[in-house]
Protein backbone atom coordinates (compact mmCIF):
# COMPACT_ATOMS: atom_id res chain seq x y z
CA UNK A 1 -3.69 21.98 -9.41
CA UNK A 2 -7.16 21.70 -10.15
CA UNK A 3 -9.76 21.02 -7.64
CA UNK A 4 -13.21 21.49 -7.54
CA UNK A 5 -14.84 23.67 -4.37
CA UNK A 6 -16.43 20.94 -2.27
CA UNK A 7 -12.56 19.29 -2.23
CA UNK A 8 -11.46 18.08 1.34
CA UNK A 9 -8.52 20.28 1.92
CA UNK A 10 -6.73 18.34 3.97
CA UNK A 11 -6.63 15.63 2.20
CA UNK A 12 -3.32 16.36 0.44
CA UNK A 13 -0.81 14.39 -1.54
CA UNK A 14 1.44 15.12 1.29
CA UNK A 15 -1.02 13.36 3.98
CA UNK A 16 -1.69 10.69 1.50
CA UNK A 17 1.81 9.28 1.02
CA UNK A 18 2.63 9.83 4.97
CA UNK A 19 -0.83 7.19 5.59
CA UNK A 20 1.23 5.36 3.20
CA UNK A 21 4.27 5.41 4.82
CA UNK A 22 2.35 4.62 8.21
CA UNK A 23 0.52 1.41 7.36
CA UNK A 24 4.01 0.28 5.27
CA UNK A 25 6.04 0.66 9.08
CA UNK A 26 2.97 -0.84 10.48
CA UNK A 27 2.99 -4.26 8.52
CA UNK A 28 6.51 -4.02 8.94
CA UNK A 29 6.01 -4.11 12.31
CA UNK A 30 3.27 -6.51 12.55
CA UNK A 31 5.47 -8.69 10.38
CA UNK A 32 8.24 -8.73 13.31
CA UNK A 33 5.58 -10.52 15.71
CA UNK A 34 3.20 -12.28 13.79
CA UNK A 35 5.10 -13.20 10.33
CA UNK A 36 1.77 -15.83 9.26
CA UNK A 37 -0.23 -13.32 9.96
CA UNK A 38 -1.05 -13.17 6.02
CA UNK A 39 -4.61 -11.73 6.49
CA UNK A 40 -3.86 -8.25 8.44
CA UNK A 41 -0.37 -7.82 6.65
CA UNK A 42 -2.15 -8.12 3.38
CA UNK A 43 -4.99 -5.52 4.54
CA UNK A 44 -2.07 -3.46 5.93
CA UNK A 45 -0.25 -3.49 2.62
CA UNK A 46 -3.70 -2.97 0.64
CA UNK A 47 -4.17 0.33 2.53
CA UNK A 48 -0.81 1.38 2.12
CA UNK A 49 -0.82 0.58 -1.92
CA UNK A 50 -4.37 2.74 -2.04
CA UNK A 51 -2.99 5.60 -0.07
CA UNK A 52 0.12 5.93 -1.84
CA UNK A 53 -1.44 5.75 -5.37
CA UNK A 54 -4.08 8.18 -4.21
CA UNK A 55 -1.68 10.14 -2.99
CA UNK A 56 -0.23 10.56 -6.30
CA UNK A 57 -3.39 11.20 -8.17
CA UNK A 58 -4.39 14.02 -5.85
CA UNK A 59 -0.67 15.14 -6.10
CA UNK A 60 -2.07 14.83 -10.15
CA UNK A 61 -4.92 17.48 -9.47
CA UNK A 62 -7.74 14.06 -8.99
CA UNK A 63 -10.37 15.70 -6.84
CA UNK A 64 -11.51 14.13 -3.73
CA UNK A 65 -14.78 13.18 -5.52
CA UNK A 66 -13.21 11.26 -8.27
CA UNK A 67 -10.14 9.66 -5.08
CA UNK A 68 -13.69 8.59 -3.06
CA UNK A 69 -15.71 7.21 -6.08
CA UNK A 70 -12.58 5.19 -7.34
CA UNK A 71 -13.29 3.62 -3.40
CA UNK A 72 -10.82 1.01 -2.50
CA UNK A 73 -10.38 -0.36 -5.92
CA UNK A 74 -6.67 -1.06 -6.80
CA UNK A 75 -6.94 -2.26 -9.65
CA UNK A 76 -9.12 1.22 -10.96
CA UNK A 77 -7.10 3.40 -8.85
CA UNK A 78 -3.66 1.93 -10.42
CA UNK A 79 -4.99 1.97 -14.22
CA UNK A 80 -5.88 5.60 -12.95
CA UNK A 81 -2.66 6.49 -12.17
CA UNK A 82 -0.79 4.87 -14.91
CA UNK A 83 -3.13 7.28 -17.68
CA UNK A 84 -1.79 10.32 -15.56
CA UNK A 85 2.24 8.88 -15.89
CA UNK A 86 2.77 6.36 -13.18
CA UNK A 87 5.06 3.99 -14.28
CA UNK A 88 3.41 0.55 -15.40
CA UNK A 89 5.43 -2.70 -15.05
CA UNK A 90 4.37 -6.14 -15.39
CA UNK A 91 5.10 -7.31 -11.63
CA UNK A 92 3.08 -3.99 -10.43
CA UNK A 93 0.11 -4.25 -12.27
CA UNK A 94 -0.19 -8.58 -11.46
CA UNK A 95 0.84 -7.84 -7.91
CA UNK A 96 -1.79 -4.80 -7.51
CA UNK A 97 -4.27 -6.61 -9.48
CA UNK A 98 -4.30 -9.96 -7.27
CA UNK A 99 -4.23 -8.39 -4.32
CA UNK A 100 -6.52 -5.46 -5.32
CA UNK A 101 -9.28 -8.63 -6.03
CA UNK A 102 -9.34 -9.78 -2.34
CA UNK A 103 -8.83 -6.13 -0.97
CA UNK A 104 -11.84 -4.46 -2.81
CA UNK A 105 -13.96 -7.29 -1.40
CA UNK A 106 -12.91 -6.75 1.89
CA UNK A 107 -11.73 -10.34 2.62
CA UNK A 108 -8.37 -9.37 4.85
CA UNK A 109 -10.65 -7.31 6.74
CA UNK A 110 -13.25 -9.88 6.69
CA UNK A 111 -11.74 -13.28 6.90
CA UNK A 112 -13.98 -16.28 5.61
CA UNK A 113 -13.10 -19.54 5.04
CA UNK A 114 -11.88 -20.06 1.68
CA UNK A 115 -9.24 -20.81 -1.05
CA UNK A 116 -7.83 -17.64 -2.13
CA UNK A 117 -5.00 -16.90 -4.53
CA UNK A 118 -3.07 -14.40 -2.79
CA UNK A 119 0.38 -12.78 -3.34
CA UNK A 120 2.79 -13.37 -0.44
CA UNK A 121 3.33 -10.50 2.11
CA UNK A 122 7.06 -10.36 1.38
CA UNK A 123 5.97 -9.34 -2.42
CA UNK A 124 3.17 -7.01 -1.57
CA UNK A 125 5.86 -5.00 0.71
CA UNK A 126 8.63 -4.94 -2.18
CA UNK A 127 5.91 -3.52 -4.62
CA UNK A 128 4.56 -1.07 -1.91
CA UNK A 129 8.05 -0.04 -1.11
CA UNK A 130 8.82 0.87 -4.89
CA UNK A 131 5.33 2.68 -5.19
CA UNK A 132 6.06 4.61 -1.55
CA UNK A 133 9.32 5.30 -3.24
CA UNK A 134 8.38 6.61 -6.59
CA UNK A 135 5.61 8.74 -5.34
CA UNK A 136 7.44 9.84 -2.06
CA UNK A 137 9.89 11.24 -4.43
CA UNK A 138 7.73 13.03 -7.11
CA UNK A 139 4.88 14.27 -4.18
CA UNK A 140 8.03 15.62 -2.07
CA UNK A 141 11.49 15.25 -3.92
CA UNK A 142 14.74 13.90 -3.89
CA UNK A 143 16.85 15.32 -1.44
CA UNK A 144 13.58 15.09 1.10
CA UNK A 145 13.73 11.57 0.22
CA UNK A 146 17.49 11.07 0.34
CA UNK A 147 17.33 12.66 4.08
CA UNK A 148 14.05 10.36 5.18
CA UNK A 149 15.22 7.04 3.08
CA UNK A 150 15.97 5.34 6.32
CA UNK A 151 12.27 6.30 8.19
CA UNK A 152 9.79 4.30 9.28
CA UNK A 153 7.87 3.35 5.74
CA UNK A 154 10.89 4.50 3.33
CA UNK A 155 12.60 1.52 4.08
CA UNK A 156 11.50 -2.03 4.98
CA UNK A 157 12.60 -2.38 8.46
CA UNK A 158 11.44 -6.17 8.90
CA UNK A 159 12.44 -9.36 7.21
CA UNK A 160 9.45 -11.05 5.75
CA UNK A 161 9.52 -14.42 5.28
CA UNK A 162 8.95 -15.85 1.60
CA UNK A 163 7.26 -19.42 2.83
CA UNK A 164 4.37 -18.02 5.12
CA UNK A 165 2.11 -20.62 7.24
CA UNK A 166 -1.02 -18.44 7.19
CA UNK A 167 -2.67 -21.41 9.55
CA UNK A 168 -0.11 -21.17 11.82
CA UNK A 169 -0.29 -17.38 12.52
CA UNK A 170 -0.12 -17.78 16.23
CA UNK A 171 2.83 -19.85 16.04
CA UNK A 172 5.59 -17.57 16.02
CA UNK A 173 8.61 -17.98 18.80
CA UNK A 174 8.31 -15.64 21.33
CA UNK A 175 11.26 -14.16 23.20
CA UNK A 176 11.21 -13.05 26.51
């Protein structure tokens, strides 16, 4: 692996796919309590999208110059990783590019008041789930995978629900 001297060691593939896997469980999580919460589950599911395909460009030999000047760009950082042998599909590239739009600018992080086309969090955790997947697998291999698969972040471990409210994010029945 190739990597130029002023590289951040510990930023690794390894570390990148486990952020991943960490902001995957957290939306999942998020997701139990606050389903309309379409804002944070979207940033959540932004970060975990960038980490993961990061993760498999540094696994690539990408320096952390080039993983830092690609910024939070999904849509770059995906067309990156497809010219090193990602996979491309159809649903993967509309679902990174739609949500890559609102995520470079910041808007889940930043909320304003505005129509926004958006892809629904239920979709943005299926496509992060099959990138986690892919990557998990080629960063650390099968049978690592095959023991893990039912983790925190390997799996989806919440039911997201395909008809969010996003204005009625507080709304959500709380048991006692």
């Amino acid at each position: 692996m190739k990597t130029d001297a002023a590289d951040n060691q510990a930023l690794t593939a390894g570390t990148l796919i486990d952020g991943a896997r960490m902001y995957a469980a957290a939306a999942d999580a998020v997701n139990v309590k606050l389903p309309n919460a379409l804002h944070v589950l979207s940033h959540l599911l932004g970060m975990s999208s960038e980490l993961a395909l990061k993760a498999y460009l540094r696994h690539h030999g990408v320096s952390d110059k080039e993983l830092r000047k690609l910024g939070h760009d999904l849509r770059a950082i995906y067309a990156r990783s497809r010219d090193l042998g990602l996979l491309y599909t159809g649903s993967r590239n509309f679902r990174l590019s739609v949500l890559g739009a609102n995520y470079k600018a910041r808007i889940f992080a930043y909320p304003e008041e505005a129509n926004l086309v958006v892809i629904e969090p239920w979709s943005l955790r299926e496509i992060v789930h099959d990138l986690i997947t892919d990557i998990f697998i080629k960063i650390k291999g099968k049978a690592t995978f095959d023991e893990l698969r039912d983790q925190p972040g390997l799996c989806i471990q919440s039911d997201y629900s395909r008809n969010i409210l996003p204005s009625a994010w507080a709304n959500t029945e709380q048991s006692n």
